[in-house]
PDB file of N, CA and C in Angstrom:
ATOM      1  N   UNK A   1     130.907 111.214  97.059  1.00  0.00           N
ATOM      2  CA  UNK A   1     129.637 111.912  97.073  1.00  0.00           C
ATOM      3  C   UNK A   1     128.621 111.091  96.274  1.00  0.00           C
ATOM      4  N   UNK A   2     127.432 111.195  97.115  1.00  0.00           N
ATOM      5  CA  UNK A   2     126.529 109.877  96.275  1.00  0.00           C
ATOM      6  C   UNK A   2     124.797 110.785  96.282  1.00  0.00           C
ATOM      7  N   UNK A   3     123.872 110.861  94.969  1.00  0.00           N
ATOM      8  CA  UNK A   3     122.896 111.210  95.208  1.00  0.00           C
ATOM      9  C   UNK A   3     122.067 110.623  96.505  1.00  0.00           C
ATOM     10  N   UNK A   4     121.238 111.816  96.871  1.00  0.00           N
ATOM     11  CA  UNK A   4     120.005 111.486  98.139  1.00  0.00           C
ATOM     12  C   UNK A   4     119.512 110.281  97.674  1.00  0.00           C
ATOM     13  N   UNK A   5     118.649 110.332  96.256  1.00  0.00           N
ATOM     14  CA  UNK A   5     117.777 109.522  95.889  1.00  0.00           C
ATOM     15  C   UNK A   5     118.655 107.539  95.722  1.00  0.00           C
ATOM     16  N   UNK A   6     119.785 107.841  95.209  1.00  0.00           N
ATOM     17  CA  UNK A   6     120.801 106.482  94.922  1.00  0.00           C
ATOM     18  C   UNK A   6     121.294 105.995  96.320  1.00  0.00           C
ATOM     19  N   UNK A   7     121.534 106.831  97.354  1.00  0.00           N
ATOM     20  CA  UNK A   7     122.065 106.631  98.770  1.00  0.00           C
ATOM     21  C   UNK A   7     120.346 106.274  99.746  1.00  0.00           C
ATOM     22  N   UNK A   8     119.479 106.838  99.779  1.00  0.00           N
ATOM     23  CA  UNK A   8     118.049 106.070 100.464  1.00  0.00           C
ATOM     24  C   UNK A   8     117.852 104.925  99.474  1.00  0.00           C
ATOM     25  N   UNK A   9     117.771 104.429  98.372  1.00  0.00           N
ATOM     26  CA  UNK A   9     117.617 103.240  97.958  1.00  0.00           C
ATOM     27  C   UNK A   9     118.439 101.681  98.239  1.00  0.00           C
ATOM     28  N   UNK A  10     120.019 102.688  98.367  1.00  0.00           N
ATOM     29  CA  UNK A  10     120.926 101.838  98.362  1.00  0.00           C
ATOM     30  C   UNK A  10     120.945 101.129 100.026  1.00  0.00           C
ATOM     31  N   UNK A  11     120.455 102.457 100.842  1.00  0.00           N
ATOM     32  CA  UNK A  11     120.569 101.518 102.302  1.00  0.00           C
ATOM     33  C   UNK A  11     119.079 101.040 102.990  1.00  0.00           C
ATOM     34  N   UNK A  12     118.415 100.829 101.750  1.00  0.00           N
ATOM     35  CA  UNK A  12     117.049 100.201 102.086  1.00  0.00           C
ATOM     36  C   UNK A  12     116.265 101.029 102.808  1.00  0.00           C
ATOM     37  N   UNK A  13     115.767 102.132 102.538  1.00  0.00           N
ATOM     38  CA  UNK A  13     114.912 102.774 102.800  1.00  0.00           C
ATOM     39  C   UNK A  13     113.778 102.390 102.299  1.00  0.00           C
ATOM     40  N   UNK A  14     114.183 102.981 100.348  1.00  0.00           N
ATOM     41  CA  UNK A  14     113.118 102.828  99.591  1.00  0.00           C
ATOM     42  C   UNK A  14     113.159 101.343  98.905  1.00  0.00           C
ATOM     43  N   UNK A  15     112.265 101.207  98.364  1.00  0.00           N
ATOM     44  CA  UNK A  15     112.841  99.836  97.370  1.00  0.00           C
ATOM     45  C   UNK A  15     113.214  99.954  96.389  1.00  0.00           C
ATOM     46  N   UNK A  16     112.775 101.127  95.750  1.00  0.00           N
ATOM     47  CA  UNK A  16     113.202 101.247  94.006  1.00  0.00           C
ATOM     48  C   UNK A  16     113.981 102.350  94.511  1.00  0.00           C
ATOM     49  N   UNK A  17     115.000 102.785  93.479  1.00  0.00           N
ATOM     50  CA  UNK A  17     115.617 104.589  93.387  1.00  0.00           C
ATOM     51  C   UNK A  17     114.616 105.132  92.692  1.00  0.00           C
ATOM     52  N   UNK A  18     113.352 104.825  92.082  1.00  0.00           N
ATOM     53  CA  UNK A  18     112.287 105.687  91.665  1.00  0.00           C
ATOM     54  C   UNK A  18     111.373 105.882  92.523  1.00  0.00           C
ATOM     55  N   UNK A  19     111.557 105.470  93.749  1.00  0.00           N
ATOM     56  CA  UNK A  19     110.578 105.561  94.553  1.00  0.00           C
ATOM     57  C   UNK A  19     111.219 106.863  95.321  1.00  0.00           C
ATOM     58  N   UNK A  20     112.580 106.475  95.524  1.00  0.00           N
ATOM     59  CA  UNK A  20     112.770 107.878  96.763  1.00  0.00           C
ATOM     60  C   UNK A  20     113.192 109.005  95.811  1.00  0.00           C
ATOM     61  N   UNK A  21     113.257 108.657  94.717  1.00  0.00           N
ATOM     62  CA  UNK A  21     112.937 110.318  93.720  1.00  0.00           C
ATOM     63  C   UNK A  21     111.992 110.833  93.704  1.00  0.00           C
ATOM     64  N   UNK A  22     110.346 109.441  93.803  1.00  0.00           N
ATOM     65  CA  UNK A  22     109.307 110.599  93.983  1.00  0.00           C
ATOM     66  C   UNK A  22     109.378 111.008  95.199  1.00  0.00           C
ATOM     67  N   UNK A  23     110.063 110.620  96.288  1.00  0.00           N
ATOM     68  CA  UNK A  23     109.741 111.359  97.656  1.00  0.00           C
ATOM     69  C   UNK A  23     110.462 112.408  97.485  1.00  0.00           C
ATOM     70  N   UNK A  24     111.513 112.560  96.978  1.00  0.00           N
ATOM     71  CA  UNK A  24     112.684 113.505  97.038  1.00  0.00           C
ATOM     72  C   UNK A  24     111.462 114.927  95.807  1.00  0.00           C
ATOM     73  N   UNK A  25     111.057 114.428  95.026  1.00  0.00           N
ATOM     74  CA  UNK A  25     110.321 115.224  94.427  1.00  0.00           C
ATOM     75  C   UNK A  25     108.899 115.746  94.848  1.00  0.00           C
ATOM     76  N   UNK A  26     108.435 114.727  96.081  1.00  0.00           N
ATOM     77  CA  UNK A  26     107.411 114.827  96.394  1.00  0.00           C
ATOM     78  C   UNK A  26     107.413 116.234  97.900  1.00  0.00           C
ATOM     79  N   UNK A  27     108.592 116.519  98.272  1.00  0.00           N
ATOM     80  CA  UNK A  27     108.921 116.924  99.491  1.00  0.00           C
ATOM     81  C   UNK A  27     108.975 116.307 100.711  1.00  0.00           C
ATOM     82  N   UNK A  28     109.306 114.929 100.766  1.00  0.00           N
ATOM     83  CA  UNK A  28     109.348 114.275 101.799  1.00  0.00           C
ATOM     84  C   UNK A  28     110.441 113.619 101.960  1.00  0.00           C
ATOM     85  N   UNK A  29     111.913 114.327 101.488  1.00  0.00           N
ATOM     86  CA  UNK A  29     113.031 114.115 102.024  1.00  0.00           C
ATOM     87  C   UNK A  29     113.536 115.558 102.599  1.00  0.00           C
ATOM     88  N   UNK A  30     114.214 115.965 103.269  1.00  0.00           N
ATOM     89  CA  UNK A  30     114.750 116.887 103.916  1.00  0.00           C
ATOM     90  C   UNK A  30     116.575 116.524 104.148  1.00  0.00           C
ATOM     91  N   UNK A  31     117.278 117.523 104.088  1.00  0.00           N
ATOM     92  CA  UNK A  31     118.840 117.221 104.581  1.00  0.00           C
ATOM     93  C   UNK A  31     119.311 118.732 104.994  1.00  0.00           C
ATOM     94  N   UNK A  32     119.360 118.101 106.142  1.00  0.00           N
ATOM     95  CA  UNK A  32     119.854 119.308 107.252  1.00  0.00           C
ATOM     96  C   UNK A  32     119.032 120.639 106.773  1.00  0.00           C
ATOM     97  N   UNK A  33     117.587 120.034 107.160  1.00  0.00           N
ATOM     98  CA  UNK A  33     116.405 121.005 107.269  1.00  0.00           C
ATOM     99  C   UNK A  33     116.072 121.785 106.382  1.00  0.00           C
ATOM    100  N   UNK A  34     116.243 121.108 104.832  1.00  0.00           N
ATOM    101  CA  UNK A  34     115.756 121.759 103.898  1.00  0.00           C
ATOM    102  C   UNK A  34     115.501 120.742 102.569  1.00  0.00           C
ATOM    103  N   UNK A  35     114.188 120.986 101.701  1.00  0.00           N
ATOM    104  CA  UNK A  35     113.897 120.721 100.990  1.00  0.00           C
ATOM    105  C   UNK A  35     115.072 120.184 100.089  1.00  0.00           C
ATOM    106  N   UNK A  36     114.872 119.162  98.882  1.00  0.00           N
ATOM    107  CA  UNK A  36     116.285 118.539  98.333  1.00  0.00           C
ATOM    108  C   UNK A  36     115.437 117.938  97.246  1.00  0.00           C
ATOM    109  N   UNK A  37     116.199 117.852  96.265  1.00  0.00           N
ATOM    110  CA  UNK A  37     115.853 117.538  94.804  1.00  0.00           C
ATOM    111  C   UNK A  37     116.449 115.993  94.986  1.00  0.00           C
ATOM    112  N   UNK A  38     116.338 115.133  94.299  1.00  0.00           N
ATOM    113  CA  UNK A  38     116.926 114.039  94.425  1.00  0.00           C
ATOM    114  C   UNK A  38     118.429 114.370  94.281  1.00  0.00           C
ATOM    115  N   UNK A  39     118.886 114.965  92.991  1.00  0.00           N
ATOM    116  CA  UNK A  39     120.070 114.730  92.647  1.00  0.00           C
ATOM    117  C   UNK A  39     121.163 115.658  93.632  1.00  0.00           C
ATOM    118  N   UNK A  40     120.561 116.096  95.008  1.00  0.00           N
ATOM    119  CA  UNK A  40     121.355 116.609  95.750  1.00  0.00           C
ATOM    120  C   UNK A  40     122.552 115.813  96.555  1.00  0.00           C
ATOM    121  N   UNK A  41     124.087 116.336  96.703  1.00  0.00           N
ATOM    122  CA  UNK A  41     124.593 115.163  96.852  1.00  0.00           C
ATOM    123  C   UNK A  41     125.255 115.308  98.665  1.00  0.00           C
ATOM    124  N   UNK A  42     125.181 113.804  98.866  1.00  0.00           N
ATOM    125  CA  UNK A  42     125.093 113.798 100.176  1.00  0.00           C
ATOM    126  C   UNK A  42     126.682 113.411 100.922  1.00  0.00           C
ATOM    127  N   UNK A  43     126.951 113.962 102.115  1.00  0.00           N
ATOM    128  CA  UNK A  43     128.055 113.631 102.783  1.00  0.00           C
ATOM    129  C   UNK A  43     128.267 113.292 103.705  1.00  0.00           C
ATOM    130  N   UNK A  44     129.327 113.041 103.975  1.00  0.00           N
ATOM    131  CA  UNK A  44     128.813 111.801 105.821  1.00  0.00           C
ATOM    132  C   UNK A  44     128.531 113.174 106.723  1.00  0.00           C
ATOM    133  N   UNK A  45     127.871 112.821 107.928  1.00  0.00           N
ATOM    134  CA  UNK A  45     127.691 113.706 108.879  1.00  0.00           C
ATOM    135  C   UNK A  45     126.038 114.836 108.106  1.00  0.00           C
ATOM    136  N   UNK A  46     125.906 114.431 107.350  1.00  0.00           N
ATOM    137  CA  UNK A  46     124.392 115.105 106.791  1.00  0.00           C
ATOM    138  C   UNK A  46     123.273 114.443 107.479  1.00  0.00           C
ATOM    139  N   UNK A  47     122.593 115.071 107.873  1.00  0.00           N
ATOM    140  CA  UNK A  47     120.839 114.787 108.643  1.00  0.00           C
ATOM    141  C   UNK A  47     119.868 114.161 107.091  1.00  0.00           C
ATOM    142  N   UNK A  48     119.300 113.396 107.294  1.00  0.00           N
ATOM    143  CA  UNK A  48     118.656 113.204 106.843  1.00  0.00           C
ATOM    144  C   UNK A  48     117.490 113.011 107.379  1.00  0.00           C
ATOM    145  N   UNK A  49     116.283 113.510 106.691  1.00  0.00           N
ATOM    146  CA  UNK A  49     114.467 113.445 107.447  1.00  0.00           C
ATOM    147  C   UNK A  49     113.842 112.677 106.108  1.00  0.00           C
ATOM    148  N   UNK A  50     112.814 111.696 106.148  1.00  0.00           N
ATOM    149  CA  UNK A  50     112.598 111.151 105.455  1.00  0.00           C
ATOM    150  C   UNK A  50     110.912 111.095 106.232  1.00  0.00           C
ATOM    151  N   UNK A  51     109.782 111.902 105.121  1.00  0.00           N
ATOM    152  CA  UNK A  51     108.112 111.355 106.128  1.00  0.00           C
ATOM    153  C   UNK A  51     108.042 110.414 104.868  1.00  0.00           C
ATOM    154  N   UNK A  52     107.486 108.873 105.868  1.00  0.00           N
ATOM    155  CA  UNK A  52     106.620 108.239 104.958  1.00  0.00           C
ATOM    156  C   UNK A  52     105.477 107.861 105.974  1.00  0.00           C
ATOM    157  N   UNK A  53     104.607 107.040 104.797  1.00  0.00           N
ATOM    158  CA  UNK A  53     102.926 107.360 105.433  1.00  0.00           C
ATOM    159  C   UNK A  53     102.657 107.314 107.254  1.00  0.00           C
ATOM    160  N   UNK A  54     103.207 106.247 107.362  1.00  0.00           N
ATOM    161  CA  UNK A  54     103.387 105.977 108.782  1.00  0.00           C
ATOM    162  C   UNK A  54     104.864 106.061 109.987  1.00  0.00           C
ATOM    163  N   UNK A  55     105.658 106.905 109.385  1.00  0.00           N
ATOM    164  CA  UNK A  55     106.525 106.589 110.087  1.00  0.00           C
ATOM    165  C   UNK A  55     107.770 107.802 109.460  1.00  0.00           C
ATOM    166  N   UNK A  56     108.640 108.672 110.614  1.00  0.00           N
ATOM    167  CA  UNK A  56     109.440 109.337 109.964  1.00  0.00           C
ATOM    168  C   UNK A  56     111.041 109.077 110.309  1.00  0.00           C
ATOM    169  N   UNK A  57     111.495 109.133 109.112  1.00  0.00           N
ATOM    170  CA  UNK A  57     113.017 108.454 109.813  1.00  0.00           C
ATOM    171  C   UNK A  57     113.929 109.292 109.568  1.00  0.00           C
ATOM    172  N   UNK A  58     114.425 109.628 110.981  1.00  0.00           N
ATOM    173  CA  UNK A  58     115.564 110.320 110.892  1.00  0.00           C
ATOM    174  C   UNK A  58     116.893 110.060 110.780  1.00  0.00           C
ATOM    175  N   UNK A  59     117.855 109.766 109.984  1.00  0.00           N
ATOM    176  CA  UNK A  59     119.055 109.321 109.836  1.00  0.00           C
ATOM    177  C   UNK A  59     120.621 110.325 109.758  1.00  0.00           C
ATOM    178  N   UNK A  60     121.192 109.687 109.771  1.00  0.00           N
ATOM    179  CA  UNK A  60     122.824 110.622 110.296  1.00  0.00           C
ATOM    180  C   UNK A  60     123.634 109.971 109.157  1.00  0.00           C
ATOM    181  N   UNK A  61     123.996 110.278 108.030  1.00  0.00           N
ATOM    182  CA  UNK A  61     124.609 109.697 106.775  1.00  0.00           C
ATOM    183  C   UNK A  61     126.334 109.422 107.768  1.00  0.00           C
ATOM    184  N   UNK A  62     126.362 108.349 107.343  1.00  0.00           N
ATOM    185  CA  UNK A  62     128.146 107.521 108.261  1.00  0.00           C
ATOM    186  C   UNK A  62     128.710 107.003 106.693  1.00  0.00           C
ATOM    187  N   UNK A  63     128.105 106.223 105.870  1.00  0.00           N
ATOM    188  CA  UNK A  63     129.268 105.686 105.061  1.00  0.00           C
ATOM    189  C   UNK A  63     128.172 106.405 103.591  1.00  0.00           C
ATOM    190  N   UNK A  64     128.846 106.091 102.522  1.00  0.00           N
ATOM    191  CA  UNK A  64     128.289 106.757 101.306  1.00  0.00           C
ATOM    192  C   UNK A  64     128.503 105.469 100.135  1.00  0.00           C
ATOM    193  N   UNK A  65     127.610 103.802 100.555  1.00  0.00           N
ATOM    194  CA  UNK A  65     127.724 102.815  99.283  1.00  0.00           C
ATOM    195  C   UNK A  65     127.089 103.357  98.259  1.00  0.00           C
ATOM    196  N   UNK A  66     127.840 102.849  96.928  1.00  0.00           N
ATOM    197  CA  UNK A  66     127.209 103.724  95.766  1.00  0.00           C
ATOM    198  C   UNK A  66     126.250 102.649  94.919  1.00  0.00           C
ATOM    199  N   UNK A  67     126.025 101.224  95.183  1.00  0.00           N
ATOM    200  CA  UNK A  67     125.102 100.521  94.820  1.00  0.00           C
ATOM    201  C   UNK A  67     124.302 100.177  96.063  1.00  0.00           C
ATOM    202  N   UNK A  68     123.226  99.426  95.968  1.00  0.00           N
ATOM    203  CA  UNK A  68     122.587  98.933  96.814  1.00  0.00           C
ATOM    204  C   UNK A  68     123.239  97.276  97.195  1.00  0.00           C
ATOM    205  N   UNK A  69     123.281  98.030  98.786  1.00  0.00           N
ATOM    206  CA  UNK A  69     124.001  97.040  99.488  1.00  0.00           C
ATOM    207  C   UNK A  69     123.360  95.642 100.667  1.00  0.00           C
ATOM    208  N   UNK A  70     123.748  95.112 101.219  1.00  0.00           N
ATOM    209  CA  UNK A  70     122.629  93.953 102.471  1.00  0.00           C
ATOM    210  C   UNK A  70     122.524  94.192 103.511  1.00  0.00           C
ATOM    211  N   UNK A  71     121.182  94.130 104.317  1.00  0.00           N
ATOM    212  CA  UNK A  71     120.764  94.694 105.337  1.00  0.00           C
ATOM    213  C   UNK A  71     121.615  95.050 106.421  1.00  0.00           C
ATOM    214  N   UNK A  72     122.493  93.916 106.299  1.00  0.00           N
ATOM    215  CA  UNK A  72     123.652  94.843 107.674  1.00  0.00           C
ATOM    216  C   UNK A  72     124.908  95.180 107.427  1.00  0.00           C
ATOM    217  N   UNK A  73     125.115  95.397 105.781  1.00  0.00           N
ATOM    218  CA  UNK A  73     125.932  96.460 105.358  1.00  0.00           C
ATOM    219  C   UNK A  73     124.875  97.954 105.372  1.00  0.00           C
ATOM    220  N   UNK A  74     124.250  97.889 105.445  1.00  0.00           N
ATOM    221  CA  UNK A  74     123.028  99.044 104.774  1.00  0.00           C
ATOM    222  C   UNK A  74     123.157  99.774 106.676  1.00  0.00           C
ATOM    223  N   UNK A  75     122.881  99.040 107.568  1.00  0.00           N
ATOM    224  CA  UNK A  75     122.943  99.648 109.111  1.00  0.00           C
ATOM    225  C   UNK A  75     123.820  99.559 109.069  1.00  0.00           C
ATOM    226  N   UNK A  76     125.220  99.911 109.039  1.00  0.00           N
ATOM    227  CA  UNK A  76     126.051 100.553 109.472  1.00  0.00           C
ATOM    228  C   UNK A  76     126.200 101.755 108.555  1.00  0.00           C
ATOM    229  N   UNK A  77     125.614 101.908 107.550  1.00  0.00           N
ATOM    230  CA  UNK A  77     125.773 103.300 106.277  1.00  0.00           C
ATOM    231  C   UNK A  77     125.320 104.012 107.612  1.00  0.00           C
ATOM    232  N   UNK A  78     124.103 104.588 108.321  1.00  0.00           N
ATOM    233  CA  UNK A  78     123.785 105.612 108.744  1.00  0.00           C
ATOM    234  C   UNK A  78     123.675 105.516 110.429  1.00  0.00           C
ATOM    235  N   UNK A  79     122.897 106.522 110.957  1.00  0.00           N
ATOM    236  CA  UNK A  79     122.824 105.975 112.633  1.00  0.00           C
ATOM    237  C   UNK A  79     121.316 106.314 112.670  1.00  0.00           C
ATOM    238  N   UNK A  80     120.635 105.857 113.249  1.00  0.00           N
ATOM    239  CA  UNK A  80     119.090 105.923 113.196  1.00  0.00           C
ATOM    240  C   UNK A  80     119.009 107.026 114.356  1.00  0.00           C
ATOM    241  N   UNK A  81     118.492 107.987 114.113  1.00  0.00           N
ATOM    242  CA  UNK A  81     117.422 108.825 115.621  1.00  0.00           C
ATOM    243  C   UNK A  81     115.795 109.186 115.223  1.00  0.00           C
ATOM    244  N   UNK A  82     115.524 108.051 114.523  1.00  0.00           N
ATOM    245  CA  UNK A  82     114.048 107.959 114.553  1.00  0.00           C
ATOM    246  C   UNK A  82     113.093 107.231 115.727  1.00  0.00           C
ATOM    247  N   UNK A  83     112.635 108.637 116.059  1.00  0.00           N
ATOM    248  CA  UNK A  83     111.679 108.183 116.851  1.00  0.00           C
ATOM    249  C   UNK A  83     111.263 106.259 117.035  1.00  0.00           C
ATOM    250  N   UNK A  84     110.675 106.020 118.268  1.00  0.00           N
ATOM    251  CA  UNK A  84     109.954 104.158 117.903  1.00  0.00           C
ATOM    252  C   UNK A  84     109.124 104.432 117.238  1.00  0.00           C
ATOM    253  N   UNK A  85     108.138 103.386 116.366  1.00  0.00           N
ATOM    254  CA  UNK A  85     107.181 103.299 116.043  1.00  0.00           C
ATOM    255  C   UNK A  85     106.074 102.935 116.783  1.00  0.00           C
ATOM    256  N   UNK A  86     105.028 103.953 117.032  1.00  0.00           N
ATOM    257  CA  UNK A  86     103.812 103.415 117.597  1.00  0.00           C
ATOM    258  C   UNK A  86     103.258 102.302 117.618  1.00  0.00           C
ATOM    259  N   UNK A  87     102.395 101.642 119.088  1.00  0.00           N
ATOM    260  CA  UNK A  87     102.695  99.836 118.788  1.00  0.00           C
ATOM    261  C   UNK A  87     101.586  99.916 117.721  1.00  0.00           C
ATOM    262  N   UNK A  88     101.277  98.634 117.000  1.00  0.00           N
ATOM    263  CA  UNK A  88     100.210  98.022 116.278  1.00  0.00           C
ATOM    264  C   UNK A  88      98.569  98.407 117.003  1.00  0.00           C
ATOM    265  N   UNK A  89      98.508  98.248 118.089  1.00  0.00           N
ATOM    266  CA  UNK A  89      97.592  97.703 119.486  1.00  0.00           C
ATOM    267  C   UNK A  89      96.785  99.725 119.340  1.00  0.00           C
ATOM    268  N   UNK A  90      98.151 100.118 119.174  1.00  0.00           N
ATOM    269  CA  UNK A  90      97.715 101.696 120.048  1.00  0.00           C
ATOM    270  C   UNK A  90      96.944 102.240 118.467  1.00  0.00           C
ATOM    271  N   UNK A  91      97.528 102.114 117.066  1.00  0.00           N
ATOM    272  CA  UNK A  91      96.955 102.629 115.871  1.00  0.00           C
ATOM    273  C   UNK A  91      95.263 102.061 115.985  1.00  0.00           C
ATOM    274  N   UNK A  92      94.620 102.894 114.891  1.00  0.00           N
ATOM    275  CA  UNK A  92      93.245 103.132 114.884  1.00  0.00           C
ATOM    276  C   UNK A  92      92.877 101.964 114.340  1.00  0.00           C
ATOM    277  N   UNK A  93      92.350 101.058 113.862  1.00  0.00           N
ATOM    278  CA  UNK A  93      91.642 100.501 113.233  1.00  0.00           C
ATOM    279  C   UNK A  93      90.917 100.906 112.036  1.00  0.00           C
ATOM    280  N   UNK A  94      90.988 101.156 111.026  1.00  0.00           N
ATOM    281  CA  UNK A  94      90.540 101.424 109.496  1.00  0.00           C
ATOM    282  C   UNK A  94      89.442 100.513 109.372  1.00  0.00           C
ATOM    283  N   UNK A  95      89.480  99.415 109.381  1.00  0.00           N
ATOM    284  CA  UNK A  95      88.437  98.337 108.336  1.00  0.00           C
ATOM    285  C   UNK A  95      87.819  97.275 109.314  1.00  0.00           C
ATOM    286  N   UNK A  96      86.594  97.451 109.109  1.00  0.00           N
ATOM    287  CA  UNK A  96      85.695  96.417 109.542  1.00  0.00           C
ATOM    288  C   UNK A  96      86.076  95.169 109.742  1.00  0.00           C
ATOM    289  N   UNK A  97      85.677  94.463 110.579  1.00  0.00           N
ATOM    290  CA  UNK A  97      86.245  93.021 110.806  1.00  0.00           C
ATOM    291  C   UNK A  97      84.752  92.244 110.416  1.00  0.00           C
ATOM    292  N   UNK A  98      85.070  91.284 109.500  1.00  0.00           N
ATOM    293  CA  UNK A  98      83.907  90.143 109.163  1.00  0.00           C
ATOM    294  C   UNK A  98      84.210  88.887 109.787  1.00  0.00           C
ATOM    295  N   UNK A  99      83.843  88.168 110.259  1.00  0.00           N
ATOM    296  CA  UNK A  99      83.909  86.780 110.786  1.00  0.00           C
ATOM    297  C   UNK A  99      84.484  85.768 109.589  1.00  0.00           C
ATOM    298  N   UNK A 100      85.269  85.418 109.327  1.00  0.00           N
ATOM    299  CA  UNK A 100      85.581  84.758 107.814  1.00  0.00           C
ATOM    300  C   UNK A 100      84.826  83.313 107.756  1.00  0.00           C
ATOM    301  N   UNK A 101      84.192  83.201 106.372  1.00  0.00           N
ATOM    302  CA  UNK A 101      83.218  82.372 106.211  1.00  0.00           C
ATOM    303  C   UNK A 101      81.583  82.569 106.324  1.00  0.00           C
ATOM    304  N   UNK A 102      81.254  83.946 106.994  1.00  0.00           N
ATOM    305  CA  UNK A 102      79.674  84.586 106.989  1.00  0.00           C
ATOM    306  C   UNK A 102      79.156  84.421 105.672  1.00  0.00           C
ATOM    307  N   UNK A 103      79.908  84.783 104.534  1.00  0.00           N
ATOM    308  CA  UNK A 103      78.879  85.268 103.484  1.00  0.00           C
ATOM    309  C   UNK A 103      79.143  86.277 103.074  1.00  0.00           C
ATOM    310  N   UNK A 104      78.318  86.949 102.089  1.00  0.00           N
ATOM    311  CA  UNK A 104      78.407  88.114 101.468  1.00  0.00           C
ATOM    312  C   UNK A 104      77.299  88.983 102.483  1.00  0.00           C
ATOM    313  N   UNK A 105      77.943  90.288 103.120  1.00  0.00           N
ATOM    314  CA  UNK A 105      76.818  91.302 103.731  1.00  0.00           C
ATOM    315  C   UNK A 105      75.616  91.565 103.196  1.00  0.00           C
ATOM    316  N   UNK A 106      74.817  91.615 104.080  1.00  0.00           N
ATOM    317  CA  UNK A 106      73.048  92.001 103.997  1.00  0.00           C
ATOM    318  C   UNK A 106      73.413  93.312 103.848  1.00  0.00           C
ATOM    319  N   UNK A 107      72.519  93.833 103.165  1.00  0.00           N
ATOM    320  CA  UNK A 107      72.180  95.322 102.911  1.00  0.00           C
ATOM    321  C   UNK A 107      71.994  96.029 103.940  1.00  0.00           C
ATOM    322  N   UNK A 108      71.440  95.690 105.222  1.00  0.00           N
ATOM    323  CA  UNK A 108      72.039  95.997 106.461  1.00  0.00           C
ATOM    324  C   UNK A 108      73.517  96.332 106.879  1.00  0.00           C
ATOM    325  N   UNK A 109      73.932  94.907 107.234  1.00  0.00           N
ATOM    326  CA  UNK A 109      75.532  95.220 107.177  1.00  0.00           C
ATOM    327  C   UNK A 109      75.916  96.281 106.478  1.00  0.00           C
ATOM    328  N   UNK A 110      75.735  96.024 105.174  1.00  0.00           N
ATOM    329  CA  UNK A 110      77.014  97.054 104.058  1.00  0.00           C
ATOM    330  C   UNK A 110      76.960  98.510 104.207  1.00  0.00           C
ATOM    331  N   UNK A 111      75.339  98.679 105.000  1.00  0.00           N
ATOM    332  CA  UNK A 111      74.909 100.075 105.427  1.00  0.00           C
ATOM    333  C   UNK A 111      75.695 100.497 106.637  1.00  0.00           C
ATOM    334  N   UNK A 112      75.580  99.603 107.815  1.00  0.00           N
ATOM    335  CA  UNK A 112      76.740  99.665 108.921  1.00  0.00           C
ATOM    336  C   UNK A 112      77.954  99.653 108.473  1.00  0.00           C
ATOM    337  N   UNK A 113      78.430  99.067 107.387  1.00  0.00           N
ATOM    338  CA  UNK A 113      80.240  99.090 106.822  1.00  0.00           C
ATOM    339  C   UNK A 113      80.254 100.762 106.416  1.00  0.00           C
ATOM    340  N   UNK A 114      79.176 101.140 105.863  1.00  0.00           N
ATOM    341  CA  UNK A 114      79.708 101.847 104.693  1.00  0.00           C
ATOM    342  C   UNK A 114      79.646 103.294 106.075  1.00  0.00           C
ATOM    343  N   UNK A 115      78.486 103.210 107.126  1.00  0.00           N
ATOM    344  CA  UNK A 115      78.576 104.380 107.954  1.00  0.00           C
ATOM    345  C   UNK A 115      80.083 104.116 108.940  1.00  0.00           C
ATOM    346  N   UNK A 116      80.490 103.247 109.762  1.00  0.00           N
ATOM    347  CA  UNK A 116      81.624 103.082 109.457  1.00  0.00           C
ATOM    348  C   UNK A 116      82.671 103.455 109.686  1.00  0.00           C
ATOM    349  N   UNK A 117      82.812 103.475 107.896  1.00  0.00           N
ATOM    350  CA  UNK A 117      84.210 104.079 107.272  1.00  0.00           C
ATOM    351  C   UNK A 117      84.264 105.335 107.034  1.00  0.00           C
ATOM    352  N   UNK A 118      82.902 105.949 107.205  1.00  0.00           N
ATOM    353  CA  UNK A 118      82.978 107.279 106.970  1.00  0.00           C
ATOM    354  C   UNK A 118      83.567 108.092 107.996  1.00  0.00           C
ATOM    355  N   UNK A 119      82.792 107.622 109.408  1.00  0.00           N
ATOM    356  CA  UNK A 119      83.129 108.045 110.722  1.00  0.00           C
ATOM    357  C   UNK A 119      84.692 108.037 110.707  1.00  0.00           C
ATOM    358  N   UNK A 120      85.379 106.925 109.871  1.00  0.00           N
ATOM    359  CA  UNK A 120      86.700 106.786 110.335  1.00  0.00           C
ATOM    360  C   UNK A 120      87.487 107.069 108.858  1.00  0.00           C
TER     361      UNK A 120
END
């Protein structure tokens, strides 16, 4: 039996184990459809739901390493049924594109940047 928070670090989810404690604290881990403290402990055949900013991963706990292990020891720990990720092409665009090498924006421009980002 291995904590949520020590078992998503260990198979490369998160990068730190302080990171998927704040998720685990933040409410953005789930196991078998319910809220979970980090130190909840996990067993093979457990669901795991994991939201991060862009992307939610659903995993099927298979092996239980108790350190952090290498990328293709780490895929075989679980079985993925996360959704694909939306392409690059299809996401929105956030930030203005400058021509590199223009200069610093005219007060014009920065007025067009700044309306924008608001819109978006």
């Amino acid at each position: 039996m291995v904590r949520v928070d020590a078992w998503l670090w260990s198979v490369r989810i998160f990068k730190t184990r302080s990171a998927a404690t704040l998720a685990c604290n933040g409410h953005h881990v789930r196991v078998n459809d319910k809220v979970v403290k980090p130190s909840r402990k996990l067993e093979p055949g457990d669901r795991v739901v994991v939201k991060l900013p862009r992307r939610v991963h659903i995993l099927e706990v298979v092996n239980l390493p108790k350190k952090r292990v290498g990328a293709s020891v780490a895929a075989e720990a679980f079985v993925d049924h996360s959704p694909p990720p939306e392409p690059r092409a299809a996401r929105p665009t956030r930030q203005a594109v400058r021509d590199p090498g223009s200069g610093r924006p005219t007060k014009r421009e920065r007025r067009q940047l700044d309306r924008f980002r608001e819109q978006h």
